[in-house]
Protein backbone atom coordinates (compact mmCIF):
# COMPACT_ATOMS: atom_id res chain seq x y z
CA UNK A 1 -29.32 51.02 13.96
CA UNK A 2 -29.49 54.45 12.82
CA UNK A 3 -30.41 56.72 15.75
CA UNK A 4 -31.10 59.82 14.00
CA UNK A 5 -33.76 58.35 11.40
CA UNK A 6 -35.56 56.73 14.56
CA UNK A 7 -35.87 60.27 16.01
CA UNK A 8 -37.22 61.65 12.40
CA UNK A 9 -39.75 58.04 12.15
CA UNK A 10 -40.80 59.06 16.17
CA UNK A 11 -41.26 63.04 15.32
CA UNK A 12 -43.89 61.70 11.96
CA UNK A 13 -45.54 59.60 14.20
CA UNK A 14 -46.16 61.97 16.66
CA UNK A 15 -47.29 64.97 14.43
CA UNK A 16 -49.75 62.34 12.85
CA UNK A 17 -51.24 61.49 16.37
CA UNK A 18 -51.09 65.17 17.79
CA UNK A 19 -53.02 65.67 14.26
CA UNK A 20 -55.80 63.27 14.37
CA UNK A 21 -58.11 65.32 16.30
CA UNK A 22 -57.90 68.47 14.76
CA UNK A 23 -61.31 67.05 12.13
CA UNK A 24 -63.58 67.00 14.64
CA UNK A 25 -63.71 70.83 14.61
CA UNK A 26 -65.16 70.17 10.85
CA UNK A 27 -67.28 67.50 12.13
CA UNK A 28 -71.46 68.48 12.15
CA UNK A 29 -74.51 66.75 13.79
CA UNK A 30 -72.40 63.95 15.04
CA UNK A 31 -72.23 62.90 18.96
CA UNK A 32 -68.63 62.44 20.04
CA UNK A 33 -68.99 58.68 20.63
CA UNK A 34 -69.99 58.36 16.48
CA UNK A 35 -67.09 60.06 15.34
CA UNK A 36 -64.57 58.48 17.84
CA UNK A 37 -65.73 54.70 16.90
CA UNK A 38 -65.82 55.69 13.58
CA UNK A 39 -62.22 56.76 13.21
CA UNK A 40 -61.46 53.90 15.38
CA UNK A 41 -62.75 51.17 12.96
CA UNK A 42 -60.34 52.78 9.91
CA UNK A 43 -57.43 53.42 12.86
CA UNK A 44 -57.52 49.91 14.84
CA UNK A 45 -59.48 47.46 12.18
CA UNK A 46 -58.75 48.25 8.53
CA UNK A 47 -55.42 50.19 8.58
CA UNK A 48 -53.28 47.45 10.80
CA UNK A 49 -54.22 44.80 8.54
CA UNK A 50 -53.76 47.35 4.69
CA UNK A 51 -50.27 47.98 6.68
CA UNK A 52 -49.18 44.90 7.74
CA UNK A 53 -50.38 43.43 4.37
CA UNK A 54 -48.43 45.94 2.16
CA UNK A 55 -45.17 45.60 4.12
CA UNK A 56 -44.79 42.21 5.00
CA UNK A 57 -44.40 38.89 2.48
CA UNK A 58 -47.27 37.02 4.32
CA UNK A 59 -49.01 38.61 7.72
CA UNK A 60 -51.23 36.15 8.50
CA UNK A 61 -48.53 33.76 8.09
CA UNK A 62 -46.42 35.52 10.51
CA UNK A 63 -49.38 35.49 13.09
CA UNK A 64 -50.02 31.94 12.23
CA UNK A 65 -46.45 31.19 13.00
CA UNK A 66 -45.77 33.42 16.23
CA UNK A 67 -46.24 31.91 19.55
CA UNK A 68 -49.95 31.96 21.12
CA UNK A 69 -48.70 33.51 24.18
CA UNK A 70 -47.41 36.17 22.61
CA UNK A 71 -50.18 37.28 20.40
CA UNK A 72 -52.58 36.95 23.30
CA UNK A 73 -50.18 38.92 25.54
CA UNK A 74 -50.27 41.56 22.61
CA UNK A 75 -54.16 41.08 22.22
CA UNK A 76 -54.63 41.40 26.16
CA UNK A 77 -52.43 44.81 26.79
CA UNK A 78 -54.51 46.19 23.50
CA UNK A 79 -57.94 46.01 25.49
CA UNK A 80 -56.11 48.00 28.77
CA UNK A 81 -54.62 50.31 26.04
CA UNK A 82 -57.96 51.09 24.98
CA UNK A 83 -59.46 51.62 28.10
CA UNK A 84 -56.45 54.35 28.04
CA UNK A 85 -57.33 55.84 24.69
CA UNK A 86 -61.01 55.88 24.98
CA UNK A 87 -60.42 58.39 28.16
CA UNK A 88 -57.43 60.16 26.33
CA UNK A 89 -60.09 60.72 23.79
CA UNK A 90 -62.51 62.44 26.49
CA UNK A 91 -59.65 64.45 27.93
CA UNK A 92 -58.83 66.14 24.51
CA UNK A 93 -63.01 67.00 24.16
CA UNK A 94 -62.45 68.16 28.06
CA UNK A 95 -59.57 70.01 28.04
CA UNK A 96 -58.24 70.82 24.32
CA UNK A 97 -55.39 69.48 22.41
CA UNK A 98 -52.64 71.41 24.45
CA UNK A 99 -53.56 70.28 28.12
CA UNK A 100 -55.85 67.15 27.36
CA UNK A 101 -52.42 65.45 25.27
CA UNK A 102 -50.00 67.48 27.60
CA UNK A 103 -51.34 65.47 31.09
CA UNK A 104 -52.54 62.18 29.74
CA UNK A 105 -49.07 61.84 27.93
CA UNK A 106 -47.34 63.09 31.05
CA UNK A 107 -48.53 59.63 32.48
CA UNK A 108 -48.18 57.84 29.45
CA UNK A 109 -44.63 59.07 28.85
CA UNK A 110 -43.52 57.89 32.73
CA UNK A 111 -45.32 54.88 32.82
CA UNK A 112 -44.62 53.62 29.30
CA UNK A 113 -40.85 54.50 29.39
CA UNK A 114 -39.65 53.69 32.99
CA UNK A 115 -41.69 50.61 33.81
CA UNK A 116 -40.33 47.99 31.29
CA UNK A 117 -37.11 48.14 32.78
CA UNK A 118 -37.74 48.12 36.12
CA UNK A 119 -40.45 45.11 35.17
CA UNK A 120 -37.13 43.00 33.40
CA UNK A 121 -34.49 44.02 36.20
CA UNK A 122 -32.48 46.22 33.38
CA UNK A 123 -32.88 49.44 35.09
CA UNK A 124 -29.93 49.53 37.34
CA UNK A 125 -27.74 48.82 34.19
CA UNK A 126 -28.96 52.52 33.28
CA UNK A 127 -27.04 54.26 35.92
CA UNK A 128 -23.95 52.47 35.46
CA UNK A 129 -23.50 53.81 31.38
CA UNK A 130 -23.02 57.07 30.00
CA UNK A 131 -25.26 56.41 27.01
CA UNK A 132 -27.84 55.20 29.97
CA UNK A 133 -27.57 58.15 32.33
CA UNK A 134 -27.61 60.78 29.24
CA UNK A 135 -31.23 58.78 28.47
CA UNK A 136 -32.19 59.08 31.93
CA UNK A 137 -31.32 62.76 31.84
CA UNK A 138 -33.28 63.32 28.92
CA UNK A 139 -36.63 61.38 30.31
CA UNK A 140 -36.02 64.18 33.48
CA UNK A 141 -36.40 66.72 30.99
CA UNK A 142 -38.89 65.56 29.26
CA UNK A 143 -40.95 65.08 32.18
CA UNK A 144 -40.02 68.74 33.43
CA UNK A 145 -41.21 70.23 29.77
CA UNK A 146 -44.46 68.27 30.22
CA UNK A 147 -44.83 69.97 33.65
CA UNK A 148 -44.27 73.03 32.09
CA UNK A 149 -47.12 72.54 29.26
CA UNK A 150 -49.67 71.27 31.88
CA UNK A 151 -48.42 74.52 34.13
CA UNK A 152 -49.37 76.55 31.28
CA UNK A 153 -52.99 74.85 31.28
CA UNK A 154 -53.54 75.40 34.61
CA UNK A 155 -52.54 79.18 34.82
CA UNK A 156 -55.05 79.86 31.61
CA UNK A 157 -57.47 77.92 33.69
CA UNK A 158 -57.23 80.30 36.06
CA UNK A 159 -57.09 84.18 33.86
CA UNK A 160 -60.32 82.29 32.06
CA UNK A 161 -63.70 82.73 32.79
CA UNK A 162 -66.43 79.75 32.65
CA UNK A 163 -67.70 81.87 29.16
CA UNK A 164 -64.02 82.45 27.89
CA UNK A 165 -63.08 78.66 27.96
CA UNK A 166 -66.32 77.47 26.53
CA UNK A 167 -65.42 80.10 23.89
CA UNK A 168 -62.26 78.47 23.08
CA UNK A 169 -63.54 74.69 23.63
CA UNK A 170 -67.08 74.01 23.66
CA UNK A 171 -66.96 71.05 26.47
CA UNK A 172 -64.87 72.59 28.75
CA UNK A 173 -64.90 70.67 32.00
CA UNK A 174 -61.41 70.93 34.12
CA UNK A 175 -62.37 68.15 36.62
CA UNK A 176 -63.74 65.93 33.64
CA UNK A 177 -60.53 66.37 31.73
CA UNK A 178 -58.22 65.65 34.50
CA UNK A 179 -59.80 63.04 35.96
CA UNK A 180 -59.94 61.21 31.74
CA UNK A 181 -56.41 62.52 31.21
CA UNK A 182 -54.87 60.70 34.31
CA UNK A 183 -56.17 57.77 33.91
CA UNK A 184 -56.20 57.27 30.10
CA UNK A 185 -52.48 58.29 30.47
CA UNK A 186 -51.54 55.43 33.02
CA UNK A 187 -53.78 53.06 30.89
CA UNK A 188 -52.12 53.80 27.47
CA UNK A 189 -48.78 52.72 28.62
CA UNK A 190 -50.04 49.43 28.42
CA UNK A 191 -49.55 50.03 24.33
CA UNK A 192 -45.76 50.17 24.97
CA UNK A 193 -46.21 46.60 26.97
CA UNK A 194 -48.11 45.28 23.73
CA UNK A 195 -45.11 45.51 21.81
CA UNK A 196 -42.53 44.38 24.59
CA UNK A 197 -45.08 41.30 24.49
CA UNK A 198 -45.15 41.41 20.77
CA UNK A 199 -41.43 41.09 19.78
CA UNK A 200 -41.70 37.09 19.41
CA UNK A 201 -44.04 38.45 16.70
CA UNK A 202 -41.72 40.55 15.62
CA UNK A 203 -38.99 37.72 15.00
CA UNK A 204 -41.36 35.46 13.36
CA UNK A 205 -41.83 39.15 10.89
CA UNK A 206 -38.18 39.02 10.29
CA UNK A 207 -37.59 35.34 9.89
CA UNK A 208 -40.21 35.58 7.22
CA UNK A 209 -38.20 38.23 4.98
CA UNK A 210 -39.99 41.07 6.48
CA UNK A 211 -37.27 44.16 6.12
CA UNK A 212 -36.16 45.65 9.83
CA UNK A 213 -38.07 48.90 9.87
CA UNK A 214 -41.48 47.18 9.06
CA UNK A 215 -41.03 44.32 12.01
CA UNK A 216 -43.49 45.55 14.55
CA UNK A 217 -46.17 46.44 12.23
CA UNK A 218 -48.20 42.96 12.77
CA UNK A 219 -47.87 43.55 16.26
CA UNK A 220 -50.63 46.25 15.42
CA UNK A 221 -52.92 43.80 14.36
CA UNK A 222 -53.40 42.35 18.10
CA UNK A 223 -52.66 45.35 20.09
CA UNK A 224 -55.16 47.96 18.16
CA UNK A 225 -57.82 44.96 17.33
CA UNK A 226 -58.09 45.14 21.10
CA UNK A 227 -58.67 48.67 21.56
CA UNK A 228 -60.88 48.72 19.30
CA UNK A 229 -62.74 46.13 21.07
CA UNK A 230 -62.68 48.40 24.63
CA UNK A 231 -63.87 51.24 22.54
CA UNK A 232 -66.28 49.59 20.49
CA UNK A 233 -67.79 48.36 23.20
CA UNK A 234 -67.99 51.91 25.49
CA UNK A 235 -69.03 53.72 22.07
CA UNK A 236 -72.11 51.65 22.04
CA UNK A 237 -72.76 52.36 25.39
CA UNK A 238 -72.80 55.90 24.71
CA UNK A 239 -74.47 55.91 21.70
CA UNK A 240 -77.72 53.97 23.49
CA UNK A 241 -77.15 56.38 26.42
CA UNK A 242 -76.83 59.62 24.23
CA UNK A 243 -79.38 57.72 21.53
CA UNK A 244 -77.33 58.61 18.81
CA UNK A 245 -76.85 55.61 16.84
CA UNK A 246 -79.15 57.63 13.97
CA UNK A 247 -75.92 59.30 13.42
CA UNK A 248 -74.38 57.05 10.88
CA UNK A 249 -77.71 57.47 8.35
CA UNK A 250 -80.20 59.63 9.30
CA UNK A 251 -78.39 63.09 8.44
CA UNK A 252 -78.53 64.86 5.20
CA UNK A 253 -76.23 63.46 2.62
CA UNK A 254 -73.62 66.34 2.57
CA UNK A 255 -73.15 66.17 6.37
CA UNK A 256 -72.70 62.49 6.26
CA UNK A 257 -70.31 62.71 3.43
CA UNK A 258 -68.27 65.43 5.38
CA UNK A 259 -68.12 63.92 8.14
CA UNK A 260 -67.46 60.30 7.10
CA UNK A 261 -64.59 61.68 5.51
CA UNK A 262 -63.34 63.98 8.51
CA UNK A 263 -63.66 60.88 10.69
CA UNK A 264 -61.37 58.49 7.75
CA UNK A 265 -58.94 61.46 7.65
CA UNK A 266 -58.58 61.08 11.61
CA UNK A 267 -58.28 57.53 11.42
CA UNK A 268 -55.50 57.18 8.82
CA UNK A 269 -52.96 59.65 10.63
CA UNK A 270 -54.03 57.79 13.75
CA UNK A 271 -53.06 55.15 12.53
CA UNK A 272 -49.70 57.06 10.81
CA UNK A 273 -48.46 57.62 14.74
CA UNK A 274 -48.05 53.66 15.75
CA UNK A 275 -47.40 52.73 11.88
CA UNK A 276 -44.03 55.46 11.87
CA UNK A 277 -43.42 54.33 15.96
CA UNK A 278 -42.96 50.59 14.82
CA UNK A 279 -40.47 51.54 12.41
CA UNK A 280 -38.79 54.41 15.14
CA UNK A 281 -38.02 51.45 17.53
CA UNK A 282 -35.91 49.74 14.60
CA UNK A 283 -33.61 52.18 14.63
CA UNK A 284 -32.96 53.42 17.63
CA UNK A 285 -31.98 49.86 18.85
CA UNK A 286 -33.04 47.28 21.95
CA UNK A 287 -30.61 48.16 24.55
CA UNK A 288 -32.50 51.10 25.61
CA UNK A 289 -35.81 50.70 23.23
CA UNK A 290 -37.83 51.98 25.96
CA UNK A 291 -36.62 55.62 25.53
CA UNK A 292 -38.63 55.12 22.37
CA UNK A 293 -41.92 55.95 24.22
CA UNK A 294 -40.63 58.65 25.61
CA UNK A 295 -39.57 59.76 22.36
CA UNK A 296 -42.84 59.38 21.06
CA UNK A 297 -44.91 61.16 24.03
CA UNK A 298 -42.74 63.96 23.75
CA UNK A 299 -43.04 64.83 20.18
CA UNK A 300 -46.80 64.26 20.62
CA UNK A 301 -46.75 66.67 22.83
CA UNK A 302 -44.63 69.54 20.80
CA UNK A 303 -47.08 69.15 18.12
CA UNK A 304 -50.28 69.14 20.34
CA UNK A 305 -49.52 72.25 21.88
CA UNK A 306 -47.82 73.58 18.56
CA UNK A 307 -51.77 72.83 17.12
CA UNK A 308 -53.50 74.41 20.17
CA UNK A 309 -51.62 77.69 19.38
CA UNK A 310 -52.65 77.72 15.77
CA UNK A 311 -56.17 76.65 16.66
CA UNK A 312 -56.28 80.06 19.58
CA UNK A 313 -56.51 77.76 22.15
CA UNK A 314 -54.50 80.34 23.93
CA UNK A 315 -55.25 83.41 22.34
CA UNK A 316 -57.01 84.93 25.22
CA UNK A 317 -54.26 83.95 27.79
CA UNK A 318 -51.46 87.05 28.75
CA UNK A 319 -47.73 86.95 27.76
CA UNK A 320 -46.17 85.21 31.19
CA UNK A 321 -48.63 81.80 30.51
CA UNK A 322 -47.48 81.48 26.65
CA UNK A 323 -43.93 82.02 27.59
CA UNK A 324 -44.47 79.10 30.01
CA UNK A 325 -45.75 77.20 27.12
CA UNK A 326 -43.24 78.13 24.87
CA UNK A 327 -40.59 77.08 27.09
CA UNK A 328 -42.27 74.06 27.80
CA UNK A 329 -42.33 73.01 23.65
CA UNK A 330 -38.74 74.15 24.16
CA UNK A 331 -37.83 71.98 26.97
CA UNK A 332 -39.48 68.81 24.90
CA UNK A 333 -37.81 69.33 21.86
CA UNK A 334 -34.35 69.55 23.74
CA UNK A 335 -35.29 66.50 26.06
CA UNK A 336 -35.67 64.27 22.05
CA UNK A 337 -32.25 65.90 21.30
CA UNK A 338 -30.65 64.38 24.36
CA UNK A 339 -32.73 61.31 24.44
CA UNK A 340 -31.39 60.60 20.55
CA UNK A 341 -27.85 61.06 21.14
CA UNK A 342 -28.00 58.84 24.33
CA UNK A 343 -29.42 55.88 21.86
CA UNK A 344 -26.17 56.92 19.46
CA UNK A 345 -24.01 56.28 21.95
CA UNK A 346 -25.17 53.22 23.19
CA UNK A 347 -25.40 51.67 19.51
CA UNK A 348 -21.34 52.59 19.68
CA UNK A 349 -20.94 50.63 23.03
């Protein structure tokens, strides 16, 4: 257990994921739905299985091994996870990086952190610790810093015309990007589930001479093989809808090259977020692994917003809504600091 490198794993993995979409601004003559599904095949098909093969002995003789519940359980909460990041996905084309990740992870963060242990019965123990109310304390203010980010959105909704905003993000669609962002953040709690589910997966890694901080990675296998089947499935849907399935050949060779490798880029450091999460939750321990989510929303969400300010997302806002920002990315980065050093002390109990 090492509480501070599980805070450094959690803040890689969540610049990599508040990084992924940043491409598509490169990204020519492509419909959304081609470049999401294509990142998605590199980020949930190829990448779990190059990981999982380069850090474990044998992976598909640690799936072979692990109980079928478990890897179905895993397999099962993938699919609702990908219901949650296909709409994530349409919130951030909605809404930007800063208020699209700012509101769906608001969900996320609550729903992915708090649930588990009321689900197993463990939450009470929480209030009866100091290590367990200082993490409780810090999920409070992480939740209040995410309020403050989305408060920021709203208020530049509000000083920006219909022109301004399309200025800043071509789709802009407020009601769109709420209603994706709310319930792509509920659904991609479910991820935090597939590796609750997971963890007799995670044993059978272990028993099999797999080193601690690589564990959870073939838990990535099942959970992101079935996102990628909810998106896969939606993407094609779109694509006949939109008829853009003409996409993947029928553009001139330097587009497709560009873009092809935009949409690899994207995938890997998707990828990067759940690869450097896995290895997060090693070291921050299992009494209270579910502050690990939290962890992870949070520092999503300092480098979202950190991204929409160098992309002038909010360059045509005044003073008072950046400040709110700004204290916001403040509050979040304070609420990890608290959240760290609540794990610390319960690894000493």
């Amino acid at each position: 257990m090492n509480p501070f490198l599980g805070v450094v794993l959690h803040a890689i993995g969540g610049f990599s994921s508040a990084s992924f979409y940043v491409p598509i601004n490169k990204v020519r003559e492509w419909a959304w739905e081609t470049y999401w599904i294509t990142l998605g095949f590199v980020a949930w098909v190829i990448m779990p299985e190059v990981g999982g093969l380069l850090t474990t002995p044998d992976l598909w003789g640690i799936l072979r091994q692990s109980p079928g519940s478990s890897m179905a359980w895993s397999y099962f909460f993938g699919v609702l996870w990908g219901f949650g990041g296909l709409t994530c996905g349409l919130s951030l084309r909605y809404m930007g990086l800063s208020l699209g990740q700012s509101i769906s992870l608001g969900f996320c963060a609550a729903f992915g952190a708090l649930i588990p242990p009321i689900f197993e019965g463990t939450i009470g123990e929480l209030v009866w610790t100091g290590s367990g109310l200082l993490i409780l304390l810090g999920v409070v203010i992480c939740l209040g810093g995410i309020a403050l980010c989305g408060w920021a959105g709203v208020l530049k909704e509000r000083q920006l015309s219909e022109a301004q905003k399309k200025e800043v993000i071509k789709d802009f669609s407020l009601f769109k990007g709420l209603a994706f962002a709310t319930f792509g953040g509920i659904m991609s709690s479910c991820m935090a589930f597939a590796f609750k589910a997971g963890q007799p997966i995670a044993q059978a890694s272990k028993a099999a001479g797999t080193s601690d901080v690589f564990v959870n990675i073939p838990i990535l296998v099942l959970a992101l093989g079935g996102g990628f089947t909810t998106n896969f499935f939606a993407a094609m849907i779109l694509s006949a809808r939109n008829k853009s399935f003409g996409d993947y050949t029928l553009r001139p060779r330097s587009t497709l090259l560009s873009n092809y490798f935009l949409a690899i880029l994207s995938g890997l450091m998707w990828y990067g977020q759940f690869f450097f999460y896995g290895m997060g939750t090693t070291k921050l321990g299992e009494k209270y692994d579910f502050s690990s989510w939290i962890l992870h929303m949070a520092f999503i969400i300092i480098f979202s917003n950190l991204w929409g300010v160098y992309l002038h997302e909010w360059r045509l806002v005044d003073r008072r809504t950046r400040i709110v920002l700004w204290v916001g990315i403040i509050t979040l980065i304070a609420s990890t600091i608290v959240i760290g050093y609540g794990n610390k002390l319960a690894g000493k109990a």
